[in-house]
N, C-alpha and C. Protein backbone atom coordinates (compact mmCIF):
# COMPACT_ATOMS: atom_id res chain seq x y z
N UNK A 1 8.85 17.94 -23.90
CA UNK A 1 9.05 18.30 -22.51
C UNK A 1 8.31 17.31 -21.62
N UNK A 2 8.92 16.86 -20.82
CA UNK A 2 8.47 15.69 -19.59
C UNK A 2 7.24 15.98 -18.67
N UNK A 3 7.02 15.28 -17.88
CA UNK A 3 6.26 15.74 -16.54
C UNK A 3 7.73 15.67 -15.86
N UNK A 4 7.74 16.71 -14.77
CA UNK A 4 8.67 17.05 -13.72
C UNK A 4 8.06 16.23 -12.56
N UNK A 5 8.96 16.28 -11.38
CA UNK A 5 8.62 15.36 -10.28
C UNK A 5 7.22 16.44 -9.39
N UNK A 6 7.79 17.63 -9.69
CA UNK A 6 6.67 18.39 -8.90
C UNK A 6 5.25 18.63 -9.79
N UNK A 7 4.99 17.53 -11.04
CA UNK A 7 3.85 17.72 -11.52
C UNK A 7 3.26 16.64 -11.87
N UNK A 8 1.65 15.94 -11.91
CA UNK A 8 0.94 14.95 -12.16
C UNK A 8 0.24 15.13 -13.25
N UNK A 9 -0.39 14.31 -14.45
CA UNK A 9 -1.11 14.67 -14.49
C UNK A 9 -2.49 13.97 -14.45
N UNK A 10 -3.62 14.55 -14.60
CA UNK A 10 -5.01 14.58 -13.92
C UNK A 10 -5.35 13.09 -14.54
N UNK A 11 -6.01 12.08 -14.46
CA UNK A 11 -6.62 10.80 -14.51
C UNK A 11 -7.78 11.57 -15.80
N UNK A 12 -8.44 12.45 -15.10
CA UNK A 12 -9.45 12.93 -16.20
C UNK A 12 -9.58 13.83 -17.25
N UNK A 13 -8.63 14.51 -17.31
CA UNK A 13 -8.51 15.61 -17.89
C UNK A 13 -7.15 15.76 -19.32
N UNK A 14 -6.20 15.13 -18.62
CA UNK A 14 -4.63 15.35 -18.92
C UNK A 14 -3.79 16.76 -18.37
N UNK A 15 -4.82 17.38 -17.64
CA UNK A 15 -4.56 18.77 -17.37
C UNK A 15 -3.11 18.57 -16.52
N UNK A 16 -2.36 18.92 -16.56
CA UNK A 16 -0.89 19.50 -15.45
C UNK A 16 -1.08 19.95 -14.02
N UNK A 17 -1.03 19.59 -12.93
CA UNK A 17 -1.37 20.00 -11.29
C UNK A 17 -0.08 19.82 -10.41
N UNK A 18 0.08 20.65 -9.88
CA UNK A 18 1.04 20.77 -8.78
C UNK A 18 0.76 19.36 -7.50
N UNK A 19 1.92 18.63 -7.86
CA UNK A 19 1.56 17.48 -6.44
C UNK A 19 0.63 17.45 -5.55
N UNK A 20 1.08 18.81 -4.89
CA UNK A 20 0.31 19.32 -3.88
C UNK A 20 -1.19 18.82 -3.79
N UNK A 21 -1.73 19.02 -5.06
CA UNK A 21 -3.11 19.27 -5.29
C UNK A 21 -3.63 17.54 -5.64
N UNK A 22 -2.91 16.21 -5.66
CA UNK A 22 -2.75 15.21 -6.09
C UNK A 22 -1.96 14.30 -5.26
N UNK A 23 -2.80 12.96 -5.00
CA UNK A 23 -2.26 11.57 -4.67
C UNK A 23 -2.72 10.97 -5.60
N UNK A 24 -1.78 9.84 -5.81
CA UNK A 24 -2.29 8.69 -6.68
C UNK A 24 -1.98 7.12 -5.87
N UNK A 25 -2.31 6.21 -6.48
CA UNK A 25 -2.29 5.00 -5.68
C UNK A 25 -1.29 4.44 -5.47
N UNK A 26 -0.36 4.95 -5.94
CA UNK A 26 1.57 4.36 -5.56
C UNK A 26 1.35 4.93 -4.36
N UNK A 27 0.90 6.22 -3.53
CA UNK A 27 1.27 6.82 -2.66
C UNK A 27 0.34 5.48 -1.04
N UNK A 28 1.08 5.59 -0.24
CA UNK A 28 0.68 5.39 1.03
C UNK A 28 -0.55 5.65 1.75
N UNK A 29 -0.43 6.94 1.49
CA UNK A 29 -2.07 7.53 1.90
C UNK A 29 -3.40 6.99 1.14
N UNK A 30 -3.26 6.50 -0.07
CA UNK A 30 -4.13 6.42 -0.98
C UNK A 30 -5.02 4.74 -0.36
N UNK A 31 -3.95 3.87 0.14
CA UNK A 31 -4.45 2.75 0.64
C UNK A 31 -4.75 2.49 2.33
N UNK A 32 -5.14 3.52 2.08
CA UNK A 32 -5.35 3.54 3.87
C UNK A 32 -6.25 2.48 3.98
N UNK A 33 -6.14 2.07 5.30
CA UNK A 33 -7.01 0.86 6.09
C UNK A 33 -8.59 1.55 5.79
N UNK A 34 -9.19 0.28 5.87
CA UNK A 34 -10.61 0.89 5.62
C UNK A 34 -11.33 1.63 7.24
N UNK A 35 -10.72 1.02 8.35
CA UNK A 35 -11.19 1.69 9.68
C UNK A 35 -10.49 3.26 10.07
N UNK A 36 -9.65 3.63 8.53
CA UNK A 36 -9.58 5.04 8.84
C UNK A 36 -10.27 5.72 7.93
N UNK A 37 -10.98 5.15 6.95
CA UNK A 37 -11.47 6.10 6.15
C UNK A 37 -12.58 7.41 6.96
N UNK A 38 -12.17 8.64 6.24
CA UNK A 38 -12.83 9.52 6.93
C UNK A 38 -14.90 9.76 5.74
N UNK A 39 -15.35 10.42 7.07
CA UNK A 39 -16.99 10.62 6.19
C UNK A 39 -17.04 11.89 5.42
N UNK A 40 -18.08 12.20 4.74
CA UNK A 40 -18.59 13.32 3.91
C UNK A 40 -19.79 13.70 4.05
N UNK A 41 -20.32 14.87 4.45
CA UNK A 41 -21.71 14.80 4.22
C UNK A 41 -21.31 15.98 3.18
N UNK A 42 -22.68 15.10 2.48
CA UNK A 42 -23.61 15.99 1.20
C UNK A 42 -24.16 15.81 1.11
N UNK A 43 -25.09 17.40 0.51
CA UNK A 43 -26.47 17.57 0.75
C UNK A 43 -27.35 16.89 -0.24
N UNK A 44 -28.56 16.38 -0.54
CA UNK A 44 -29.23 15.54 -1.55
C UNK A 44 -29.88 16.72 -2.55
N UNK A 45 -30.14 16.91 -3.59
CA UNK A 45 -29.48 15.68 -4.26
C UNK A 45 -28.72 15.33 -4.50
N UNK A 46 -27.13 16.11 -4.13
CA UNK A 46 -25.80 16.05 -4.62
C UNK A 46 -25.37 14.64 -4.33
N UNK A 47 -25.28 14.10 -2.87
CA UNK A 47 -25.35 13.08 -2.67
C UNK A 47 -25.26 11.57 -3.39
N UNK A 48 -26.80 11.56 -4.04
CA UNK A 48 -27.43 11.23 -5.09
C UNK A 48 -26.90 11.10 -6.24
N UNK A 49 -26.99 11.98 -6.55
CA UNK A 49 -26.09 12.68 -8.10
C UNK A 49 -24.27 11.67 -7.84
N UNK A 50 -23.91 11.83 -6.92
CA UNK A 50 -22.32 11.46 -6.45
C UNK A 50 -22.49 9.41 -6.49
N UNK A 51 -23.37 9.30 -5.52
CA UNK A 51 -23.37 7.84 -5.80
C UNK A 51 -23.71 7.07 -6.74
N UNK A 52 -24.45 7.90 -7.62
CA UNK A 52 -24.83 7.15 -9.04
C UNK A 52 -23.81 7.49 -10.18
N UNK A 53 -22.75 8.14 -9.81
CA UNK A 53 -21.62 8.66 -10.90
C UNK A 53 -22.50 9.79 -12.08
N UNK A 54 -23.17 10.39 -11.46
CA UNK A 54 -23.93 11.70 -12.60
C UNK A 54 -22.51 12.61 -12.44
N UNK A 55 -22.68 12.73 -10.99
CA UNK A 55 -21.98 13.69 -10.51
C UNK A 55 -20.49 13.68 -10.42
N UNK A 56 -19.25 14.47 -10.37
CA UNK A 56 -18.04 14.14 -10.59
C UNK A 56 -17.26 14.42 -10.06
N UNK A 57 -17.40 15.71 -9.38
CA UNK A 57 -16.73 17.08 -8.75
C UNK A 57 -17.73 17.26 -7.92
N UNK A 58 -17.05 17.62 -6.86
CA UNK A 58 -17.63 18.12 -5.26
C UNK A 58 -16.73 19.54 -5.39
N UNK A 59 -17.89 20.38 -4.98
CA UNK A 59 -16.80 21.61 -4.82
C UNK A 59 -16.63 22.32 -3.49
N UNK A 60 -15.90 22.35 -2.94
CA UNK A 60 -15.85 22.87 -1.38
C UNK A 60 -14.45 24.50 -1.44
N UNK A 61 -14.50 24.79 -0.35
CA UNK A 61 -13.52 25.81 -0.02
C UNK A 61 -11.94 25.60 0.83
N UNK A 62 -12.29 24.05 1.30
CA UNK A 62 -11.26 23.67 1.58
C UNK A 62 -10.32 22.47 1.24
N UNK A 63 -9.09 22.72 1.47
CA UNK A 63 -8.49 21.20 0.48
C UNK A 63 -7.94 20.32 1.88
N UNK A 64 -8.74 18.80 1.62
CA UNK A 64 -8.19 18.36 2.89
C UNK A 64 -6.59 17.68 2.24
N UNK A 65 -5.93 17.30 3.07
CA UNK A 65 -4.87 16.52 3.01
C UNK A 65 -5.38 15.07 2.27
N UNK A 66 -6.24 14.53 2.60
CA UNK A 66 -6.75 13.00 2.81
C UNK A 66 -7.00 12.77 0.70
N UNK A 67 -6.43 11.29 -0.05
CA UNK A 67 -6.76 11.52 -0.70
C UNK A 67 -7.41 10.24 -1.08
N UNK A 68 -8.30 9.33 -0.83
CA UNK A 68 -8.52 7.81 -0.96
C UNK A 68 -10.06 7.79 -0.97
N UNK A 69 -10.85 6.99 -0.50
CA UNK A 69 -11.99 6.12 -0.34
C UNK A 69 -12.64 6.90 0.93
N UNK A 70 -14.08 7.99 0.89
CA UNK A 70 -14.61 7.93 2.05
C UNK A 70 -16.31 7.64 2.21
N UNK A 71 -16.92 7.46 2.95
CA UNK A 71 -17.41 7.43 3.65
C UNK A 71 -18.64 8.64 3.11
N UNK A 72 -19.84 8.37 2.51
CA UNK A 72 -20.37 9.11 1.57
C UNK A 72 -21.94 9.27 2.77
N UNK A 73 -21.87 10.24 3.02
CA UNK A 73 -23.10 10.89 4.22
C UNK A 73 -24.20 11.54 3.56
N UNK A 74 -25.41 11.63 3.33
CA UNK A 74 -26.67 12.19 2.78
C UNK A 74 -27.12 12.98 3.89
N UNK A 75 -26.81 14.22 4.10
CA UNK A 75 -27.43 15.03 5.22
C UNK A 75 -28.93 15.46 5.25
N UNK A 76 -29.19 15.68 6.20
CA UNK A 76 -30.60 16.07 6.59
C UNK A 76 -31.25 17.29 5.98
N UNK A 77 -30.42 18.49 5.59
CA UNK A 77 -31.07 19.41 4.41
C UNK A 77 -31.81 19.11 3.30
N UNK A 78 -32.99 19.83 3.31
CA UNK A 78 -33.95 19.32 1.94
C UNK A 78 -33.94 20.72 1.22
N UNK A 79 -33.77 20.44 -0.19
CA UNK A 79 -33.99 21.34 -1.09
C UNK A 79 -34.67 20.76 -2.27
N UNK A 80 -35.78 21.20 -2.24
CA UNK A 80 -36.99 20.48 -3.22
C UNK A 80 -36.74 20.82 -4.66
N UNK A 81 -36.65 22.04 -4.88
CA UNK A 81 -36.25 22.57 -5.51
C UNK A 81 -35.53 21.72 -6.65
N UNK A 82 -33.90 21.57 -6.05
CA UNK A 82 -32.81 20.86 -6.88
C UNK A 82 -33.42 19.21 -6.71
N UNK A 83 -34.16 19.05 -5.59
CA UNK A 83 -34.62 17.43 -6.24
C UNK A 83 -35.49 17.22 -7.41
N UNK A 84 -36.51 18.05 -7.42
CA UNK A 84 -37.64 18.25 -8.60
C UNK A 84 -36.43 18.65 -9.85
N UNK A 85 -35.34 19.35 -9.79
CA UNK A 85 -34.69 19.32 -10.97
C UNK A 85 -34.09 18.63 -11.17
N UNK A 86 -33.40 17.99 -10.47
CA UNK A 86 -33.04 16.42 -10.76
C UNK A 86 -34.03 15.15 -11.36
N UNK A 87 -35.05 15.42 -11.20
CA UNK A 87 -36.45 14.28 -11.22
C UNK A 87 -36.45 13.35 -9.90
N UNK A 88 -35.84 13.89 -8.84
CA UNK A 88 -35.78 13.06 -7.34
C UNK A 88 -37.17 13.40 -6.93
N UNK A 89 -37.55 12.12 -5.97
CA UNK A 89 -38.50 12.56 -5.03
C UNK A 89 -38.45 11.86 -3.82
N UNK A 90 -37.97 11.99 -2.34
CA UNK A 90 -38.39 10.99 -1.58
C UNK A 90 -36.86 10.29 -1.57
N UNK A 91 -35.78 11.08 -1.58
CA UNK A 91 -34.60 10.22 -1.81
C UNK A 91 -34.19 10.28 0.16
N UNK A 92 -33.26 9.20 0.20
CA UNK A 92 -33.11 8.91 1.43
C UNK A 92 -31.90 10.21 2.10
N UNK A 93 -32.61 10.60 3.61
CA UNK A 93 -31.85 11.70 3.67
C UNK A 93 -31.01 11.27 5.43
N UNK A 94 -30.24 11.67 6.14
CA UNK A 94 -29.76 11.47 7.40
C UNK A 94 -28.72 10.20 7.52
N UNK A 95 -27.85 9.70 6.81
CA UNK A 95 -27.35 8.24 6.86
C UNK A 95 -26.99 8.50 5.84
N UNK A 96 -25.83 6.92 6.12
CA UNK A 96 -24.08 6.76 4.53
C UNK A 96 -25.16 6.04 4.14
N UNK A 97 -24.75 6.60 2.30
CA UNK A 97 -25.34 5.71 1.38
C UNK A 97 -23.87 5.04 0.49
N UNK A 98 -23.12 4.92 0.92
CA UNK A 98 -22.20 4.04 0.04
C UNK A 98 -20.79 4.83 0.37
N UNK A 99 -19.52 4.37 -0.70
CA UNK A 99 -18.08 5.33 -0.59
C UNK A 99 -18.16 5.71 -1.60
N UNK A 100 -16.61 6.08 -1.60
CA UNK A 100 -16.99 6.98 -3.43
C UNK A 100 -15.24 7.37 -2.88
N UNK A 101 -14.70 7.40 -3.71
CA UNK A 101 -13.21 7.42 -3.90
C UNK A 101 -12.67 9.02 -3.84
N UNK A 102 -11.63 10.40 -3.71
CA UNK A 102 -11.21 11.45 -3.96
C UNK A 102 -10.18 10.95 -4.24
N UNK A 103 -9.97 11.67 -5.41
CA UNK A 103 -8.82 11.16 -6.50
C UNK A 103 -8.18 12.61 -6.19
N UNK A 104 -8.50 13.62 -6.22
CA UNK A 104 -7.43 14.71 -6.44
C UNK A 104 -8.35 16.41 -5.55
N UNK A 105 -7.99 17.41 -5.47
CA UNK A 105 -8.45 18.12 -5.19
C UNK A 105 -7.61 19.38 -5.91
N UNK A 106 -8.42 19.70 -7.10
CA UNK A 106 -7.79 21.29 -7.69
C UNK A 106 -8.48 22.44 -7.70
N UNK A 107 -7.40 23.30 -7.65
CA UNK A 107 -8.37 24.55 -7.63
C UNK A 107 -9.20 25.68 -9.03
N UNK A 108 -9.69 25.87 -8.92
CA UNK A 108 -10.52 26.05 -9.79
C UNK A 108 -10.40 27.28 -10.44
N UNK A 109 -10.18 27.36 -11.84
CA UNK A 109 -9.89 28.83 -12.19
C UNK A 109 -10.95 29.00 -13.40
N UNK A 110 -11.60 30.23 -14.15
CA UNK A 110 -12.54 30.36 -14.71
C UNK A 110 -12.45 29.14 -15.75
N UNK A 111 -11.47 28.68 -16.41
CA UNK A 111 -11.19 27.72 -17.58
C UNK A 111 -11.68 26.40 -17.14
N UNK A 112 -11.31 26.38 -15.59
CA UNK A 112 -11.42 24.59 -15.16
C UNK A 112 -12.73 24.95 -15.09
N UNK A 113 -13.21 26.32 -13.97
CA UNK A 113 -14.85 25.99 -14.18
C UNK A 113 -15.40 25.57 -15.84
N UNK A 114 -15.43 26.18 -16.10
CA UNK A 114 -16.24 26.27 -17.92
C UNK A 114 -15.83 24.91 -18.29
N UNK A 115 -14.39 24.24 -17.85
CA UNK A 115 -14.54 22.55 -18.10
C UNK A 115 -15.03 21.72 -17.63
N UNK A 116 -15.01 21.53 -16.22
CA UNK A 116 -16.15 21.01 -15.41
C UNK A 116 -17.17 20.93 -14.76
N UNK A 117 -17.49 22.08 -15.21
CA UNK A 117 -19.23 22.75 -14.75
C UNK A 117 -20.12 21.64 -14.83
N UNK A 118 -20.06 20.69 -15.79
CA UNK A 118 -20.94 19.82 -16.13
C UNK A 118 -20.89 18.79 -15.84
N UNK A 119 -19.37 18.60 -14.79
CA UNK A 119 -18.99 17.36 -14.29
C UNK A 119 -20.29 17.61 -12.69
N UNK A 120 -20.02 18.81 -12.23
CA UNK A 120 -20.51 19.16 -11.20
C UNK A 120 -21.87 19.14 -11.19
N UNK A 121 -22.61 19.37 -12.39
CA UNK A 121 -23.95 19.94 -12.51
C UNK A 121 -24.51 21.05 -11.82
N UNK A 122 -23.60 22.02 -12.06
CA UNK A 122 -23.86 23.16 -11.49
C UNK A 122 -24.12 24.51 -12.90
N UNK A 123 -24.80 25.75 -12.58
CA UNK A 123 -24.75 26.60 -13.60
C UNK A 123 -24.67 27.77 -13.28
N UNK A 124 -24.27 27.71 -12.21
CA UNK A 124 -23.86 29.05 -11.31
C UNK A 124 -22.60 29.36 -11.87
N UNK A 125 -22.37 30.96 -11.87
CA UNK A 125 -21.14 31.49 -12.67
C UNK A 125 -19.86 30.85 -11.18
N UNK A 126 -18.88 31.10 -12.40
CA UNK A 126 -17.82 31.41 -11.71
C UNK A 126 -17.22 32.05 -10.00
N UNK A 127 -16.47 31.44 -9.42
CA UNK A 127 -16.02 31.95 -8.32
C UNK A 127 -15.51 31.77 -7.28
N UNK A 128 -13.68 32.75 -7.31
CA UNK A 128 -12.79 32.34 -7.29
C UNK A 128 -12.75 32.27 -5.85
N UNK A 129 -11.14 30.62 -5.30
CA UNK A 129 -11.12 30.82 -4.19
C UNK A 129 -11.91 29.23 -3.51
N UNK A 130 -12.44 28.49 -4.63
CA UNK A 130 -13.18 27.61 -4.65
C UNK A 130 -12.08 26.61 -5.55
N UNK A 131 -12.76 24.69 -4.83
CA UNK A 131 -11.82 23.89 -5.17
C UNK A 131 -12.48 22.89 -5.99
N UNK A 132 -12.06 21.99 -7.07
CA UNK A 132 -13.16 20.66 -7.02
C UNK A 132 -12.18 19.88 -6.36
N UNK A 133 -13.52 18.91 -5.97
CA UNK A 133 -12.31 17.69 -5.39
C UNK A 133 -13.39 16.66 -6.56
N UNK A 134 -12.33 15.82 -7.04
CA UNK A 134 -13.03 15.03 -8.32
C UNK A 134 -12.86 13.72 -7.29
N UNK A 135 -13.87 13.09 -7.96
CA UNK A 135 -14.57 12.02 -7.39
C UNK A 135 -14.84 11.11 -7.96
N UNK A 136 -14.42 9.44 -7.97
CA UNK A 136 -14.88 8.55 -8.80
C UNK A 136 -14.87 7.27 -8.02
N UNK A 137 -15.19 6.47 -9.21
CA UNK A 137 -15.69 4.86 -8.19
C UNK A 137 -16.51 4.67 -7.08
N UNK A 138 -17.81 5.20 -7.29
CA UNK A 138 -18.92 5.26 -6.60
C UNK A 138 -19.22 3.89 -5.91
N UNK A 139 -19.58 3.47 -5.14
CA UNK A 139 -19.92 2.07 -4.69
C UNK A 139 -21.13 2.27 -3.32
N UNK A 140 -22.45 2.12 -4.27
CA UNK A 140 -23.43 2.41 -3.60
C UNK A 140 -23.89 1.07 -2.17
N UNK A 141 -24.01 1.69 -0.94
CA UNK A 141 -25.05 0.32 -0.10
C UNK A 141 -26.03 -0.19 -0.86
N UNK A 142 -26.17 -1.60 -0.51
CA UNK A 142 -27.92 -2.40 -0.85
C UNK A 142 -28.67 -1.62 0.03
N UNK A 143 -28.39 -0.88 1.31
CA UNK A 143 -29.26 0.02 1.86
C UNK A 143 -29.01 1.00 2.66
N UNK A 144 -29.63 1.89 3.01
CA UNK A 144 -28.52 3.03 3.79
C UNK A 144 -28.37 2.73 4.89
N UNK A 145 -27.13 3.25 5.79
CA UNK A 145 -27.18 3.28 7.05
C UNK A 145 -27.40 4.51 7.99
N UNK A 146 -28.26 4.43 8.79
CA UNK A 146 -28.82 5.53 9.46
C UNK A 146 -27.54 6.32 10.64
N UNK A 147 -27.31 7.81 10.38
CA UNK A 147 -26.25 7.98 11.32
C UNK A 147 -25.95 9.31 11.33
N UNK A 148 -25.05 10.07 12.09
CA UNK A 148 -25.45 11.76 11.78
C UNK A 148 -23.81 12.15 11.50
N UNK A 149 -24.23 13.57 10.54
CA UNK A 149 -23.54 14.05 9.58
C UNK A 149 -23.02 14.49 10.28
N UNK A 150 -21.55 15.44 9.50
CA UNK A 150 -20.86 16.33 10.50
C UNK A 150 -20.37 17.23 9.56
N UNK A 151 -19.97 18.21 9.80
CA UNK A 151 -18.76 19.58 8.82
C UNK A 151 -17.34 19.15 8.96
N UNK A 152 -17.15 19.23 8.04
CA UNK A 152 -15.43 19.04 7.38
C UNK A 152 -15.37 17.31 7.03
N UNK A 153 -14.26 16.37 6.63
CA UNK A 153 -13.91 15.36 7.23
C UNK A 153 -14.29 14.88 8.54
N UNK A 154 -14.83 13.85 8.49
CA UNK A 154 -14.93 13.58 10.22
C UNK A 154 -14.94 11.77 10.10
N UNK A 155 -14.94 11.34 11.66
CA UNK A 155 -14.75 9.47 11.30
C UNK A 155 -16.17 9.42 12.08
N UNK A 156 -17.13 8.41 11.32
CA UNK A 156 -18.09 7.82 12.34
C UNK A 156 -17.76 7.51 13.21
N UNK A 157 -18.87 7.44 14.33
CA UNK A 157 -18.96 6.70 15.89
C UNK A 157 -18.61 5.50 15.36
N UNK A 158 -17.85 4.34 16.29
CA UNK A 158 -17.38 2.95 16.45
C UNK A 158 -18.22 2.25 15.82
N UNK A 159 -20.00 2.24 16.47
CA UNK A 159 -20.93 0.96 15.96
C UNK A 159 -21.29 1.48 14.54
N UNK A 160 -21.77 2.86 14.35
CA UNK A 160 -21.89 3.12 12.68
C UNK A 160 -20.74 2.68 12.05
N UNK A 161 -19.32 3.11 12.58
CA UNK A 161 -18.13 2.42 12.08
C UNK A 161 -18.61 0.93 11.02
N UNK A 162 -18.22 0.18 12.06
CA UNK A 162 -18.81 -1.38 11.96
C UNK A 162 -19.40 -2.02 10.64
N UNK A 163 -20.93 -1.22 11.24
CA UNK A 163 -22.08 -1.21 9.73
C UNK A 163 -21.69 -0.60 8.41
N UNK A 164 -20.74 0.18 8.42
CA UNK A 164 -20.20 0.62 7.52
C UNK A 164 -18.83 -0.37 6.53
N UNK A 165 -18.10 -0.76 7.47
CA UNK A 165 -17.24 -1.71 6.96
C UNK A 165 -17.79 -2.94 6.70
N UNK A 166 -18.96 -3.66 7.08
CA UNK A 166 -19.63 -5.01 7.01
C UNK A 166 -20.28 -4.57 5.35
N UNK A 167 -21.27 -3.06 5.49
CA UNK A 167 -21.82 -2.95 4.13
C UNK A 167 -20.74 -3.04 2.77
N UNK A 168 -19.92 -2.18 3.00
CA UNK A 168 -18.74 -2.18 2.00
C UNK A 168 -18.47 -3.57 1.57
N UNK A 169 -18.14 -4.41 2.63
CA UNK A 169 -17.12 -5.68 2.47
C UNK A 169 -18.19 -6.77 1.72
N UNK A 170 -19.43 -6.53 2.03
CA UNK A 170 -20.66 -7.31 1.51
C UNK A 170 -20.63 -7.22 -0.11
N UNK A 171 -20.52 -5.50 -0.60
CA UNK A 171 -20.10 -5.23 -2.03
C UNK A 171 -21.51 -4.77 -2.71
């Protein structure tokens, strides 16, 4: 039996996903200009964890449309806690520390949790209603850029813009 047109499957997994839940790089959207890429904030250490490729899966409650290269934000929340369990100390917080690619966004059912729990580094049970959005090709700054976070998708101000596309293009 084939893949059908209304099914992909996963880069990481081989798992089966409804389009919906999936772009890949044939698609249009996937190569967007770099002056549209949209930002992310996450909280540190996740952040952290995301730009060094520990981390794999972001898990949020909502699925954006957008599926390409964004714009990777370290917000101002401190939780000592998950840094001391990480072995962090002193990691940089308020400002993009690099991009980092969204390859897909699925939703999560007790099975995918229990498969990627460990992509996430999370050990919190189950619970439904919740998405990963998987994440790869990390590409950290030589240094951060200082700039403020926002909720949901959002595009930096123009001059953070800038510093952002100069750091990238530097490599």
């Amino acid at each position: 039996m084939g893949i059908g047109p209304h099914f992909l499957r996963s880069n990481n997994s081989g798992e089966l996903f409804p389009t919906s839940f999936m772009r890949h790089s044939s698609e249009a959207k996937m190569e967007i200009d770099i002056y549209q890429w949209p930002a992310l904030t996450v909280h540190q250490p996740w952040a952290e964890l995301l730009i060094s490729g520990k981390k794999t899966i972001e898990i949020r409650k909502w699925a954006p449309e957008y599926r390409g290269r964004i714009w990777l934000h370290a917000g101002l929340a401190t939780k000592p806690d998950l840094d001391f369990q990480f072995g962090y100390h002193g990691l940089y917080r308020g400002g993009y520390i690099g991009s980092i690619r969204l390859s897909a966004v699925i939703p999560l059912t007790p099975e995918r949790w229990t498969q990627y729990r460990s992509k996430h580094l999370e050990q919190n049970a189950f619970q439904s209603g919740l998405l990963a959005w998987l994440m790869d090709e990390p590409r950290r700054f030589s240094e951060p850029i200082s700039g403020r976070g926002a909720l949901s998708l959002f595009r930096p101000r123009h001059d953070v813009q800038e510093e952002l596309i100069a750091m990238e293009r530097a490599g």
